[in-house]
C-alpha atoms as a PDB file:
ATOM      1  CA  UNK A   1     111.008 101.082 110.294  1.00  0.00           C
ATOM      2  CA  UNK A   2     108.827  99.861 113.062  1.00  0.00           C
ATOM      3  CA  UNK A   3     105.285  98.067 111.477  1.00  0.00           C
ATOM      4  CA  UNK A   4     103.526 100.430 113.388  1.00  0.00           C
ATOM      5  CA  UNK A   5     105.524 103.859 113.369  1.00  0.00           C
ATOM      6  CA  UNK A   6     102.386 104.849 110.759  1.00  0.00           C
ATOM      7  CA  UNK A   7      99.775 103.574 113.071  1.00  0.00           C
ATOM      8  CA  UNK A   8      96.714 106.227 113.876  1.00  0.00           C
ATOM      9  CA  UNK A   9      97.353 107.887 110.337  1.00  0.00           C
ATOM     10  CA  UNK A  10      95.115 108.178 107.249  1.00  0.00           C
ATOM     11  CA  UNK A  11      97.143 108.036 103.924  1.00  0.00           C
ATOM     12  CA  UNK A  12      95.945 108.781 100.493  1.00  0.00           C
ATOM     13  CA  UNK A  13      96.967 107.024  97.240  1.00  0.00           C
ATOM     14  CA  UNK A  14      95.871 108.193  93.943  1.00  0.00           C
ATOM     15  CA  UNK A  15      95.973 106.138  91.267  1.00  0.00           C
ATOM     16  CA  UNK A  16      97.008 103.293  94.038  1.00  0.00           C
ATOM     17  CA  UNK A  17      95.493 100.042  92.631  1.00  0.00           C
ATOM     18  CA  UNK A  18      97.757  99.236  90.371  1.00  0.00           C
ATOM     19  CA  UNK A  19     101.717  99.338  89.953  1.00  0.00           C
ATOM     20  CA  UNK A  20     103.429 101.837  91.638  1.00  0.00           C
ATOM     21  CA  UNK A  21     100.607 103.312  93.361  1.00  0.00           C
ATOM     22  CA  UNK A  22      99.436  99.709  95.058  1.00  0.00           C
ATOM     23  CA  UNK A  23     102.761  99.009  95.836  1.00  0.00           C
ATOM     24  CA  UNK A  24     103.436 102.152  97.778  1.00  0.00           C
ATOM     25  CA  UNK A  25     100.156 101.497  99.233  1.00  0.00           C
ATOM     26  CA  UNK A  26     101.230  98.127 100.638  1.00  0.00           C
ATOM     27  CA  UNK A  27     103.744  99.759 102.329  1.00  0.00           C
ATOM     28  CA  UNK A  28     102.151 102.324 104.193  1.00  0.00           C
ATOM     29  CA  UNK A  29      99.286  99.809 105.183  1.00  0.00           C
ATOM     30  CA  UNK A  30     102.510  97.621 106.306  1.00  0.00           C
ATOM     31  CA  UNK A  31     103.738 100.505 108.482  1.00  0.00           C
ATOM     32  CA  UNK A  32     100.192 101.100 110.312  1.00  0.00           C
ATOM     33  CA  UNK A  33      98.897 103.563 108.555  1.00  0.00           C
ATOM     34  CA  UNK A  34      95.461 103.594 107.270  1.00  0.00           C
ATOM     35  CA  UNK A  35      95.210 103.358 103.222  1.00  0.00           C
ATOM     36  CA  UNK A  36      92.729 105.350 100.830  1.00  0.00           C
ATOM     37  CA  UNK A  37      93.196 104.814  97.512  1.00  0.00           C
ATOM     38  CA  UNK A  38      91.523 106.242  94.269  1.00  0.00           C
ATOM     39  CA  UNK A  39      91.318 104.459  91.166  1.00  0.00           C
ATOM     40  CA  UNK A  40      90.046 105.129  87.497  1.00  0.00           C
ATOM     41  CA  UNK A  41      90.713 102.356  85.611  1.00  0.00           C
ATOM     42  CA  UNK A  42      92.715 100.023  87.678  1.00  0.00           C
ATOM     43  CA  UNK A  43      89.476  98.613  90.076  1.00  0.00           C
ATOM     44  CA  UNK A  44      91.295  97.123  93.249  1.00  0.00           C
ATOM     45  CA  UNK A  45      89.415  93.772  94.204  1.00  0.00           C
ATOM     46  CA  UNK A  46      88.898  92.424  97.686  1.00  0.00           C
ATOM     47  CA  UNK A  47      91.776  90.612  97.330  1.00  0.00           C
ATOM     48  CA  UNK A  48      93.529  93.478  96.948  1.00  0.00           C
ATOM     49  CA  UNK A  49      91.707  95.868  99.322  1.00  0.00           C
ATOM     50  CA  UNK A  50      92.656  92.565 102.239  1.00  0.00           C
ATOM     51  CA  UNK A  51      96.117  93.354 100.986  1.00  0.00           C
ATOM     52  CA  UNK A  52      96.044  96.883 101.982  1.00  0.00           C
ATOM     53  CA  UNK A  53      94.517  96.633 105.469  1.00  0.00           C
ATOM     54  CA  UNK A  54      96.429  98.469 108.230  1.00  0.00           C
ATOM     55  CA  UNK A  55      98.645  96.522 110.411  1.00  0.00           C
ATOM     56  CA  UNK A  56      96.849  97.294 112.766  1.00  0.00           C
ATOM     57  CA  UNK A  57      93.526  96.030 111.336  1.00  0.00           C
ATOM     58  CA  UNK A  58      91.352  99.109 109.963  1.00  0.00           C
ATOM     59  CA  UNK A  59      90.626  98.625 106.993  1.00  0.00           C
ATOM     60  CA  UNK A  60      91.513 100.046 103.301  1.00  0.00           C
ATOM     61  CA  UNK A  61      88.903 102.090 101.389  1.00  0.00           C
ATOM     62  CA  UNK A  62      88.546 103.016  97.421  1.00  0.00           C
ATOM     63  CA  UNK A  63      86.929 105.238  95.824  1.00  0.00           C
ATOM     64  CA  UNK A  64      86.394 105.729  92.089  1.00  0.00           C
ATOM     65  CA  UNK A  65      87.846 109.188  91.310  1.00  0.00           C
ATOM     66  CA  UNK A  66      88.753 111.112  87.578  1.00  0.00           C
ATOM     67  CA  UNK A  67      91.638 113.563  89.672  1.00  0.00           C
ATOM     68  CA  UNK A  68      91.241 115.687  86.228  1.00  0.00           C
ATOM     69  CA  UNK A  69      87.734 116.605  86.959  1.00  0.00           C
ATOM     70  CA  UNK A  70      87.441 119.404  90.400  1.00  0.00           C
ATOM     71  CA  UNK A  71      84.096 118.870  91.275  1.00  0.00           C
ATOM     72  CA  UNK A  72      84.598 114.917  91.464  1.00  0.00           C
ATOM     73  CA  UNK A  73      88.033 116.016  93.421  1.00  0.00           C
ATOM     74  CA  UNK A  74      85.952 118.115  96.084  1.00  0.00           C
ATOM     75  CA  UNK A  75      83.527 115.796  96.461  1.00  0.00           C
ATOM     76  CA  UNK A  76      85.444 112.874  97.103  1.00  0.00           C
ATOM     77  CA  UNK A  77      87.774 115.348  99.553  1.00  0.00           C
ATOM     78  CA  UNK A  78      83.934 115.999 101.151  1.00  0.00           C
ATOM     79  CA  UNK A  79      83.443 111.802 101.346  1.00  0.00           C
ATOM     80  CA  UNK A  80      87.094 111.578 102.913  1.00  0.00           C
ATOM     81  CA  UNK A  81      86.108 114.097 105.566  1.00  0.00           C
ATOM     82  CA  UNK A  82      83.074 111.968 106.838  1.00  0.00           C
ATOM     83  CA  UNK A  83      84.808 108.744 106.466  1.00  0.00           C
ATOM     84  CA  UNK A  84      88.194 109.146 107.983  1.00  0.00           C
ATOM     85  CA  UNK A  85      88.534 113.225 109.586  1.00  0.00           C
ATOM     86  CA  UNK A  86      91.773 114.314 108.421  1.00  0.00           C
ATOM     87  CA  UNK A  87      94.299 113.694 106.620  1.00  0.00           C
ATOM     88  CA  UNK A  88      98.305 113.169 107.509  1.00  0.00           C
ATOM     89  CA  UNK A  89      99.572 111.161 104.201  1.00  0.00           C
ATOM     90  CA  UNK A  90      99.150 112.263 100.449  1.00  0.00           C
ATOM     91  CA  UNK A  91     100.674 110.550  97.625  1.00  0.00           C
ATOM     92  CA  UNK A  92      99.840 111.963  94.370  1.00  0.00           C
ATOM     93  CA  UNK A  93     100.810 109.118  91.876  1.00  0.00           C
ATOM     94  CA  UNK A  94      97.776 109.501  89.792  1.00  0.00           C
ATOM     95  CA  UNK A  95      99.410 109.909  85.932  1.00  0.00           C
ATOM     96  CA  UNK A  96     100.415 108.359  82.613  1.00  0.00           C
ATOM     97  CA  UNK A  97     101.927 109.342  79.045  1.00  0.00           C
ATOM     98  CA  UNK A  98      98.546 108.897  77.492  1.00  0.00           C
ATOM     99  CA  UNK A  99     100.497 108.286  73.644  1.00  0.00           C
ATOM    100  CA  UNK A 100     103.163 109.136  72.384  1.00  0.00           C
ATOM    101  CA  UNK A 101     103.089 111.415  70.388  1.00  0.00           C
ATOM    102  CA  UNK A 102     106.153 114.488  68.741  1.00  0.00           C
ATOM    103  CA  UNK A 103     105.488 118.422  69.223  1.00  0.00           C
ATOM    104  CA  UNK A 104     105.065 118.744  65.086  1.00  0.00           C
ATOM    105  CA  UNK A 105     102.674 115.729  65.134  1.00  0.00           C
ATOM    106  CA  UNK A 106     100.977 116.630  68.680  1.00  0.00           C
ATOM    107  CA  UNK A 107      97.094 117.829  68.410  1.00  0.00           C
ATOM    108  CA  UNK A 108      96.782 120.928  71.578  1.00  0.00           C
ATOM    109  CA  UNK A 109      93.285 118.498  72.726  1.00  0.00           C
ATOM    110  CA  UNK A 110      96.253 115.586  73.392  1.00  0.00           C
ATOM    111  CA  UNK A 111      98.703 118.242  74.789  1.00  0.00           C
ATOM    112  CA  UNK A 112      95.979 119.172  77.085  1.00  0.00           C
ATOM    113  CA  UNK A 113      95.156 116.081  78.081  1.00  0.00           C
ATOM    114  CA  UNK A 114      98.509 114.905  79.128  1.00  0.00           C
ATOM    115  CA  UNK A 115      98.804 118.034  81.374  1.00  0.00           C
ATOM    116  CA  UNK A 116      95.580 117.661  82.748  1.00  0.00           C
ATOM    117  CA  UNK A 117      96.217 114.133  83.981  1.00  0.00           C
ATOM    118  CA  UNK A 118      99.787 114.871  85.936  1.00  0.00           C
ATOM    119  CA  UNK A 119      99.740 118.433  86.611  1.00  0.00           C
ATOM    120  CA  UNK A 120      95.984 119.575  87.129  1.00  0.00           C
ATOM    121  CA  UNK A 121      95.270 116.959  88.964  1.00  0.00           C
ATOM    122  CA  UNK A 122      98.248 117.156  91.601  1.00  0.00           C
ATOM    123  CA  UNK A 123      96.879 120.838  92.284  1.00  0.00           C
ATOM    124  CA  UNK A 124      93.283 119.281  92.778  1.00  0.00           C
ATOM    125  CA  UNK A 125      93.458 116.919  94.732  1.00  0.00           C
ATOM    126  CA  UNK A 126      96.362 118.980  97.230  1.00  0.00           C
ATOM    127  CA  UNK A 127      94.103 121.860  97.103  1.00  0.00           C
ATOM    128  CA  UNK A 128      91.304 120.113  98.346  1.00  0.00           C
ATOM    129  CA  UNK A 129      92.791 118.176 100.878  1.00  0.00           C
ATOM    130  CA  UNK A 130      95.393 120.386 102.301  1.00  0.00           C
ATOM    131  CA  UNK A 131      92.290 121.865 104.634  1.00  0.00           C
ATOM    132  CA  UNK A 132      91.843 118.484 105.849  1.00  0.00           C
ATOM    133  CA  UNK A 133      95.278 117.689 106.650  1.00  0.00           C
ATOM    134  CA  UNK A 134      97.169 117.644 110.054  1.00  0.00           C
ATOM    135  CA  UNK A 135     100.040 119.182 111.270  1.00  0.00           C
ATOM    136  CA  UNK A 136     103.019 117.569 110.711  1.00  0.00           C
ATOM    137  CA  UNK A 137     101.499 115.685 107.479  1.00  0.00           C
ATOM    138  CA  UNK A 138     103.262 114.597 104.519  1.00  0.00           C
ATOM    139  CA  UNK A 139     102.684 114.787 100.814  1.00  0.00           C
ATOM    140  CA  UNK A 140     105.068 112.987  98.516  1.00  0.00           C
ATOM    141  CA  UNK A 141     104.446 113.327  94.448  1.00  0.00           C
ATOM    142  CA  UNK A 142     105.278 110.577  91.846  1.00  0.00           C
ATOM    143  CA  UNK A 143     107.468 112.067  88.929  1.00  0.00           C
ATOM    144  CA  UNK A 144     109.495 110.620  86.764  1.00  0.00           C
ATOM    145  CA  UNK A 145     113.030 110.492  85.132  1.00  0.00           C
ATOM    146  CA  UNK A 146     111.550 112.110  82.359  1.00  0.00           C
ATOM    147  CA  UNK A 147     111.141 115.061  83.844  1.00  0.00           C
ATOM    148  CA  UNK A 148     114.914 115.315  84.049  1.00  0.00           C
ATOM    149  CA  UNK A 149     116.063 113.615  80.613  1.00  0.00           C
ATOM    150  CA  UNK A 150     113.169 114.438  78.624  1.00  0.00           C
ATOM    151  CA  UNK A 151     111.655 111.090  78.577  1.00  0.00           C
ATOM    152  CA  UNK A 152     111.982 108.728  75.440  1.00  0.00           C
ATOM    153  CA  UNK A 153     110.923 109.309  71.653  1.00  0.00           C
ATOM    154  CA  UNK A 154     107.199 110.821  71.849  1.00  0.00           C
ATOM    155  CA  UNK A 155     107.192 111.708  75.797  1.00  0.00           C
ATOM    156  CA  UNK A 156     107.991 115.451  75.447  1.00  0.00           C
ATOM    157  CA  UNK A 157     104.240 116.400  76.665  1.00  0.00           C
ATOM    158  CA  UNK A 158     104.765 113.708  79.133  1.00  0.00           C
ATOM    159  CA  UNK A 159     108.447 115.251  80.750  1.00  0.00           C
ATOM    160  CA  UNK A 160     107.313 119.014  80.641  1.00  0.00           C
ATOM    161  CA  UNK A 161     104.129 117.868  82.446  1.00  0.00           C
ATOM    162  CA  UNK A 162     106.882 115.800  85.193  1.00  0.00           C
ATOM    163  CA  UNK A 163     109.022 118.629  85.032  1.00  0.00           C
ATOM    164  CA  UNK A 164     106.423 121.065  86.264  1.00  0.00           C
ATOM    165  CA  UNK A 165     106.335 119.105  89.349  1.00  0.00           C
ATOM    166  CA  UNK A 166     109.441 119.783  90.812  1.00  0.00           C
ATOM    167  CA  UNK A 167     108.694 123.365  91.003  1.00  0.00           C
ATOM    168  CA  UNK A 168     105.222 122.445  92.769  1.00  0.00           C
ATOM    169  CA  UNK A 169     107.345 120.273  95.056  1.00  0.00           C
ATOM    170  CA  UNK A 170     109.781 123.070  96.032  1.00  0.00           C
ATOM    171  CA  UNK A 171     107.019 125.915  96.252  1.00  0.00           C
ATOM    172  CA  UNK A 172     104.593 124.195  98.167  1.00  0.00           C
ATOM    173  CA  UNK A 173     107.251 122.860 100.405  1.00  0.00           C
ATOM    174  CA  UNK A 174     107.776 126.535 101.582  1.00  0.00           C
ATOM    175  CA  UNK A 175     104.191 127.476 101.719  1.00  0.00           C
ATOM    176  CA  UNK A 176     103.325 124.855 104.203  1.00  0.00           C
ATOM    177  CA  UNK A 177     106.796 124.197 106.609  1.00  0.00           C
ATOM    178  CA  UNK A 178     105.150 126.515 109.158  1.00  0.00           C
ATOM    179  CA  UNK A 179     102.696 123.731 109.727  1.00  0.00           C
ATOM    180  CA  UNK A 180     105.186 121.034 109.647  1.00  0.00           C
ATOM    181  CA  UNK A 181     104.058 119.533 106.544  1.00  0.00           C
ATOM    182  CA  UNK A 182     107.177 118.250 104.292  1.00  0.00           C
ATOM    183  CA  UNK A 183     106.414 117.921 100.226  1.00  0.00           C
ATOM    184  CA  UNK A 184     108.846 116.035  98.273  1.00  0.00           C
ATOM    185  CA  UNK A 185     108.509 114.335  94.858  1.00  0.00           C
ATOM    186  CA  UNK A 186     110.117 110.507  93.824  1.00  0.00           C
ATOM    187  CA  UNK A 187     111.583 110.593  89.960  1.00  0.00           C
ATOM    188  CA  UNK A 188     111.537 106.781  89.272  1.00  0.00           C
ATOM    189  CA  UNK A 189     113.462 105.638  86.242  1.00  0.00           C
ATOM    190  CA  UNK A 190     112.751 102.924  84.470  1.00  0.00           C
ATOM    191  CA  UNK A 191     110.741 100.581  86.591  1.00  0.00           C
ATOM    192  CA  UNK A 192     109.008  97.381  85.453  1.00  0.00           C
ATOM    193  CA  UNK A 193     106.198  95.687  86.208  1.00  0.00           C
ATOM    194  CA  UNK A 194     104.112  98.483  85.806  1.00  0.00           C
ATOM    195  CA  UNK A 195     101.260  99.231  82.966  1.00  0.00           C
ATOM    196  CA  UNK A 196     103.229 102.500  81.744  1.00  0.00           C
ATOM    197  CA  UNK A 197     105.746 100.257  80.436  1.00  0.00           C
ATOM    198  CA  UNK A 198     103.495  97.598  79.567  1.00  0.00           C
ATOM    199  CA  UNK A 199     101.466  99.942  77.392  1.00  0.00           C
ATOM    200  CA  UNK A 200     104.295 101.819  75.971  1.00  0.00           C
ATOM    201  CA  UNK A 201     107.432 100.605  75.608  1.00  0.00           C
ATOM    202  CA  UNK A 202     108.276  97.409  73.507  1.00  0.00           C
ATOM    203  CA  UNK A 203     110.412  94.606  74.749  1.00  0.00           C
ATOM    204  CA  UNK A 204     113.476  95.728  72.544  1.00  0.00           C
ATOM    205  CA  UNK A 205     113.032  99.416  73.872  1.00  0.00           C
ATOM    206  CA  UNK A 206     112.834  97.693  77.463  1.00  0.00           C
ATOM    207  CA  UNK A 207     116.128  95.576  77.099  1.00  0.00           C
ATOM    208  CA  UNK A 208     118.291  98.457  75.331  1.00  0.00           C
ATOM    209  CA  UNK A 209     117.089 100.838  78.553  1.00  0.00           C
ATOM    210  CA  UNK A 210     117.923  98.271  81.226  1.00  0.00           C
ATOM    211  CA  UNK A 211     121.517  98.254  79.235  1.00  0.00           C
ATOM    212  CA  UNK A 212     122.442 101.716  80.182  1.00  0.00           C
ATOM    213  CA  UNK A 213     121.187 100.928  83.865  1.00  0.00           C
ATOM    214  CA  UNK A 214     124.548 100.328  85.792  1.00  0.00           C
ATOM    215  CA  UNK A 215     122.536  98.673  88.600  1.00  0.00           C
ATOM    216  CA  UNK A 216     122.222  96.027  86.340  1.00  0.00           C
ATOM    217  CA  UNK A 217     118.201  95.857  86.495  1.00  0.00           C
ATOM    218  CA  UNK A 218     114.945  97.544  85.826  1.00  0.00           C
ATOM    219  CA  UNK A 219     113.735  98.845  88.797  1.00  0.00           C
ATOM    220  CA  UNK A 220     110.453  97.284  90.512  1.00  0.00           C
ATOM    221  CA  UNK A 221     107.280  98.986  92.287  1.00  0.00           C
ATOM    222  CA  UNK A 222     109.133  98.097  95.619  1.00  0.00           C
ATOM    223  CA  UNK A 223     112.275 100.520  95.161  1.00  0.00           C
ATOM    224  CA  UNK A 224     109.247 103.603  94.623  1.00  0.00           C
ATOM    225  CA  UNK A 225     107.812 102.760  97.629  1.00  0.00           C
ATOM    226  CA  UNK A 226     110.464 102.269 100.246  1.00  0.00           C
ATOM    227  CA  UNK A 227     111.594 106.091  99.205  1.00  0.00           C
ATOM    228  CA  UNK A 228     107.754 106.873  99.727  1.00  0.00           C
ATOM    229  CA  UNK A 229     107.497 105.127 102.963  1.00  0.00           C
ATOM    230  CA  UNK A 230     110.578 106.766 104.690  1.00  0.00           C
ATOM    231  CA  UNK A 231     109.578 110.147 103.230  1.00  0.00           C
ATOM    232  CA  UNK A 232     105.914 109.705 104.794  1.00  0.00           C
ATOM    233  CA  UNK A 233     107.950 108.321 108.064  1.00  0.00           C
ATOM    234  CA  UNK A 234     109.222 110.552 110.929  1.00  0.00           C
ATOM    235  CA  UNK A 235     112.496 110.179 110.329  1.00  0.00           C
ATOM    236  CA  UNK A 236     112.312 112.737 106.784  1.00  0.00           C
ATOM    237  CA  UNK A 237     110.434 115.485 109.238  1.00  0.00           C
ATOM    238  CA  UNK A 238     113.305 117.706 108.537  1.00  0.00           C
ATOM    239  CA  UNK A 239     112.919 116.551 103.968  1.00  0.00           C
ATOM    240  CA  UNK A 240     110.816 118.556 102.367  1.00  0.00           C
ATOM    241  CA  UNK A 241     110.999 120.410  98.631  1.00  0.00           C
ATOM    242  CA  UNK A 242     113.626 117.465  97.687  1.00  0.00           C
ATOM    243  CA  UNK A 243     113.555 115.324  94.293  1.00  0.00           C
ATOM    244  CA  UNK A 244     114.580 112.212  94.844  1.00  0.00           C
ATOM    245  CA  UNK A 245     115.939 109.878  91.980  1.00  0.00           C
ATOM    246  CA  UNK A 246     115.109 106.352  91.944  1.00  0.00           C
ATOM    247  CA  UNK A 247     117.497 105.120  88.733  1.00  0.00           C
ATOM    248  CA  UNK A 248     119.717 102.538  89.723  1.00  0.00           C
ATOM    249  CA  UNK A 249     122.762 105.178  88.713  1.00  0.00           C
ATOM    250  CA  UNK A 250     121.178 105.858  85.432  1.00  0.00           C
ATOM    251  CA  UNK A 251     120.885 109.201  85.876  1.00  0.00           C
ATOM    252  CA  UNK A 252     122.031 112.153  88.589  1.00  0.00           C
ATOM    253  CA  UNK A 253     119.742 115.072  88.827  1.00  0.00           C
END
């Protein structure tokens, strides 16, 4: 891809300063495009924010944002509109597993909770900045393998909330091809380097997973966002309502 085939274009990152989120970041910055990232947790430095400057020189912005919460999610899609006009890029990688946790042991607050944080707030934020976005714009969701295995021991909440994403993929897809904007959704496997993993899965859980992995690896931050950068490119104008798997041959939807 040409480092400036995303020049002129304004994409937004949830949950981009860390992980997967900064990496597929990087990438669009890389292509030309210029990068808006939320954060909640996860403050990008300057360091960071120099990292994501547009090849073409403008500058990345952040913004603190809780994507669970829809009058911080309007007013931050207010902010964007005086700061940058519209909109052609959305990646909505905002998410996490929260705890694990089993249905029998699960508390409905936690339940909540974990859809809240990767279902609610995909709706909130699209909702809000689908008015702001241009024809011919792109919006590509983070999933996960989970949402087609089931996820590991204690990540039910976690792979029904992933799961629920596909069909949000497929229906929006439809609702907005007469405008030319394409919706697709990345199901990463198990990718390292990240703080899901980090947080949640032990180094004996990691090892026995990157067994059954016939690529031979885990998979890194990079291999989530070259699939995010073609799908945000030109050449996936005619991609939209797809799922696609990022596993290393682990799994085939």
């Amino acid at each position: 891809m040409p480092d400036d085939q995303l020049k002129g274009r304004v994409a937004v990152v949830t949950g981009g300063g860390v992980g997967i989120g900064f990496a597929i970041a990087q990438a669009l910055a890389a292509a030309g495009a210029r990068v808006v990232i939320t954060y909640r947790s996860h403050e990008p430095d300057a360091g960071m924010l120099a990292a994501l400057a547009a090849s073409g020189g403008e500058p990345a912005l952040a913004r603190s944002l809780d994507v669970t919460d829809e009058a911080a999610v309007e007013g931050f899609a207010s902010w964007l509109a005086e700061e940058v006009g519209g909109v052609d890029i959305l990646v909505n990688n905002a998410g996490g597993l929260i705890q694990r946790s089993t249905i029998e042991e699960m508390p409905f607050s936690l339940w909540r909770r974990v859809q809240a944080l990767n279902v609610d707030s995909v709706f909130l934020v699209t909702h809000h900045l689908l008015p702001l976005f241009r024809d011919g714009g792109r919006v590509v969701t983070v999933s996960s393998l989970a949402g087609r295995n089931g996820g590991h021991p204690g990540a039910t909440a976690y792979a029904t909330a992933k799961a629920a994403l596909f069909g949000f993929t497929r229906g929006l897809a439809k609702e907005v091809a007469g405008r030319g904007i394409t919706v697709n959704a990345l199901a990463p496997g198990f990718i390292e380097a990240t703080p899901f993993h980090a947080t949640f899965t032990t180094d004996e859980s990691k090892r026995a997973t990157i067994e059954t992995i016939p690529a031979g690896r885990a998979g890194l931050p990079e291999d989530v966002a070259s699939a995010a950068l073609w799908l945000a490119s030109d050449g996936a104008a005619f991609v939209s309502g797809t799922i696609i798997d990022i596993n290393g041959a682990q799994y085939f939807g």
